[in-house]
N, C-alpha and C. Protein backbone atom coordinates (compact mmCIF):
# COMPACT_ATOMS: atom_id res chain seq x y z
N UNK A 1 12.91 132.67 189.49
CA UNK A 1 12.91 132.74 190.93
C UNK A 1 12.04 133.93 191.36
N UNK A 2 10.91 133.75 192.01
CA UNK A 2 10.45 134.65 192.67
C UNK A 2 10.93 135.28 193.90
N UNK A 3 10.57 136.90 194.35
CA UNK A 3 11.10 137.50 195.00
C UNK A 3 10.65 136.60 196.38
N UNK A 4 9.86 135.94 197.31
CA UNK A 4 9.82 135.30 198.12
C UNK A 4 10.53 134.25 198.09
N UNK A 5 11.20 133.66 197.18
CA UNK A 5 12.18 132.77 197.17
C UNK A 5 13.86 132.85 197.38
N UNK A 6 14.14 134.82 197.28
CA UNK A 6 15.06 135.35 197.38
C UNK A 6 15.03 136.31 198.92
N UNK A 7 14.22 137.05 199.26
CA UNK A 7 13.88 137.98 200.20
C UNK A 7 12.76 137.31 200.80
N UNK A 8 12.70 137.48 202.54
CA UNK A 8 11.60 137.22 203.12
C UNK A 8 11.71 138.34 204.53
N UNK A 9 10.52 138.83 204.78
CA UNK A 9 10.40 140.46 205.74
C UNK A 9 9.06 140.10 206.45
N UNK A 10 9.64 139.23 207.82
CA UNK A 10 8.95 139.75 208.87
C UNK A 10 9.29 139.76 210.06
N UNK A 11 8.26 140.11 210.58
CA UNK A 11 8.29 141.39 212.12
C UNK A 11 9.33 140.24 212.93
N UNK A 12 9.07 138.90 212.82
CA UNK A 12 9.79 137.84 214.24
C UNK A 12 10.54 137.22 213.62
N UNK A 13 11.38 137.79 212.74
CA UNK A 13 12.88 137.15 211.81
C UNK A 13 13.30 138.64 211.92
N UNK A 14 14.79 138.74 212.61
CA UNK A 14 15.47 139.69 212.46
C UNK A 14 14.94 141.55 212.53
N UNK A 15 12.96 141.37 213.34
CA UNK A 15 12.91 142.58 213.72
C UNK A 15 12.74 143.02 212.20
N UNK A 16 12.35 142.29 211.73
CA UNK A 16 11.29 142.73 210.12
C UNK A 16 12.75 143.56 209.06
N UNK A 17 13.78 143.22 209.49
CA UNK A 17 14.98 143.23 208.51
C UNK A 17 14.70 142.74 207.18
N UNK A 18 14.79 142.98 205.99
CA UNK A 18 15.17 141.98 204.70
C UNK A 18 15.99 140.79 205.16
N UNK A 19 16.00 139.22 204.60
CA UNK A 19 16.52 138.23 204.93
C UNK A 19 16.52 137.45 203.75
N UNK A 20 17.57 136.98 203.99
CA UNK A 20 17.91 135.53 202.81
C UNK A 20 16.81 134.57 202.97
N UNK A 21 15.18 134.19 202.18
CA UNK A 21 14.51 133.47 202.19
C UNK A 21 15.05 132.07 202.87
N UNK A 22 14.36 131.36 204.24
CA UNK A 22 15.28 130.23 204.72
C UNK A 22 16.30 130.57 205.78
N UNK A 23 16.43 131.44 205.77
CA UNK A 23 17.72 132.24 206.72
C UNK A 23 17.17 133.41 207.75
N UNK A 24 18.79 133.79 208.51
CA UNK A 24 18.06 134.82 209.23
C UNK A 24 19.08 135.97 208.72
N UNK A 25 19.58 135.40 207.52
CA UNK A 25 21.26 136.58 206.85
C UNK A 25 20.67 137.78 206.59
N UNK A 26 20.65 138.95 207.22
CA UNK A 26 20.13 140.17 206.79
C UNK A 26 20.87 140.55 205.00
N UNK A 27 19.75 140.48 203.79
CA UNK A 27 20.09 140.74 202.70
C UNK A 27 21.34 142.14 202.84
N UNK A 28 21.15 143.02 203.43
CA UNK A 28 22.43 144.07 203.60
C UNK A 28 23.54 143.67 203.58
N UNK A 29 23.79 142.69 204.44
CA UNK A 29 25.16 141.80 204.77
C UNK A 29 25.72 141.93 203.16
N UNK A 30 25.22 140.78 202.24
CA UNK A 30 25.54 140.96 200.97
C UNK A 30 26.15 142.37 200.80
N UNK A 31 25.53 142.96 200.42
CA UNK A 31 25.97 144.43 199.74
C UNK A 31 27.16 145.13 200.52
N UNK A 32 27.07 144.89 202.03
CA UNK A 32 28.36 144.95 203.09
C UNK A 32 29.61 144.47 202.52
N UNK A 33 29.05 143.18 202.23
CA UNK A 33 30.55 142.62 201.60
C UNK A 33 31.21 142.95 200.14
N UNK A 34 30.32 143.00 199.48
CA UNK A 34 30.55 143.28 198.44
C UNK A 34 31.42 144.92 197.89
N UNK A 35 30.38 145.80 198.50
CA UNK A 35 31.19 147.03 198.82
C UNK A 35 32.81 147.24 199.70
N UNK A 36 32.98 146.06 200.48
CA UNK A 36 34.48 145.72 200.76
C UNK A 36 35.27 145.31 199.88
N UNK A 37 34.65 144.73 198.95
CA UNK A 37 35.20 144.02 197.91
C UNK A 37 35.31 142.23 198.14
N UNK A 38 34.67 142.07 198.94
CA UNK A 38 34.47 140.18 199.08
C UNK A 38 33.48 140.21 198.34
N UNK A 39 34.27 138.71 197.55
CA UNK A 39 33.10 138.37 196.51
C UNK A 39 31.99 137.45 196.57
N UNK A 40 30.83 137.43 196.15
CA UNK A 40 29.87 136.81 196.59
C UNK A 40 30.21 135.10 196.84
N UNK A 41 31.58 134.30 195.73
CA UNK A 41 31.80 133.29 196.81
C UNK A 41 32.46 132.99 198.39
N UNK A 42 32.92 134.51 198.37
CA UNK A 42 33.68 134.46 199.72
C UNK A 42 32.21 134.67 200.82
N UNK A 43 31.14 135.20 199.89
CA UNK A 43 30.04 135.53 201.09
C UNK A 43 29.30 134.12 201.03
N UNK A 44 29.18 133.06 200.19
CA UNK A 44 28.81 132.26 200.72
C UNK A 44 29.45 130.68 201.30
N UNK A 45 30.75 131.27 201.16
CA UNK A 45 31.12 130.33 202.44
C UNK A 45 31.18 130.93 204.00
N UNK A 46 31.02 132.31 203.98
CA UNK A 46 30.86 133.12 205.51
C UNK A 46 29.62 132.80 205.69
N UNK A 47 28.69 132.32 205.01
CA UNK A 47 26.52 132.49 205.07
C UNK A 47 26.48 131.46 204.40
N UNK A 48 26.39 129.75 204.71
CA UNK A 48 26.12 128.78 204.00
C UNK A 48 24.94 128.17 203.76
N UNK A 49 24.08 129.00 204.35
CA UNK A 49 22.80 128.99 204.61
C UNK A 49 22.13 129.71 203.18
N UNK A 50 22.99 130.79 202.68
CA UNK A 50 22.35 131.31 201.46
C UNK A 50 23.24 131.26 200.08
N UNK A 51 22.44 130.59 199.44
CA UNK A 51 23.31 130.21 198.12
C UNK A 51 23.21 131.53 197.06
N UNK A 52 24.36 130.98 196.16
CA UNK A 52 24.89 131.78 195.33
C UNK A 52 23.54 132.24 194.60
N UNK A 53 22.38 131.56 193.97
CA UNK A 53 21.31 131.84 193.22
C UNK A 53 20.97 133.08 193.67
N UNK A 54 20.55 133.12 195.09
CA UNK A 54 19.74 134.17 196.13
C UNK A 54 20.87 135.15 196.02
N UNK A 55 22.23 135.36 195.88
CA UNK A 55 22.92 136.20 196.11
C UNK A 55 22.92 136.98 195.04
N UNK A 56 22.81 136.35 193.53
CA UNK A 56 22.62 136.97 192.33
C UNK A 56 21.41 137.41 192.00
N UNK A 57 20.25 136.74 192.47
CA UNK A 57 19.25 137.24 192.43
C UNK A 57 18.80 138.57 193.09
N UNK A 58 19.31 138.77 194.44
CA UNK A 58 18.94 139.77 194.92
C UNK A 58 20.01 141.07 194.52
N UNK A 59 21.28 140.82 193.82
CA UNK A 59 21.97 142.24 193.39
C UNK A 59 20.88 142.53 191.93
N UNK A 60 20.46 141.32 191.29
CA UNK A 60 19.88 141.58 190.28
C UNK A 60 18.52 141.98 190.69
N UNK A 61 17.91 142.60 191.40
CA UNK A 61 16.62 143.26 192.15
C UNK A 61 17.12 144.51 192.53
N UNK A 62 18.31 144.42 192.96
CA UNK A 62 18.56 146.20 193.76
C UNK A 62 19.35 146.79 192.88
């Protein structure tokens, strides 16, 4: 999986935020939840828009 297939950053999606490639889920969100302790399947039934792949992919980048 390439990083454009996981992360996409520009200026007229979310004000050039990091985003779930396909989405407008600011990648932070993830790490939000996670640091609460919700687990990445609880984050993708809250964000159904971004699948589990992209969710592992991008902790496995940061």
């Amino acid at each position: 999986m390439n990083m454009s297939d996981i992360i996409t950053i520009q200026p007229d999606i979310q004000f050039g935020t990091p985003v779930f490639t396909g989405t407008r889920v600011p990648v932070v969100s993830l790490f939000l939840h996670l640091e609460k302790g919700i687990s990445v399947d609880e984050f993708v039934l809250d964000f159904p828009s971004v699948t589990k792949e992209q969710c592992f992919a991008a902790i496995e980048l940061a």
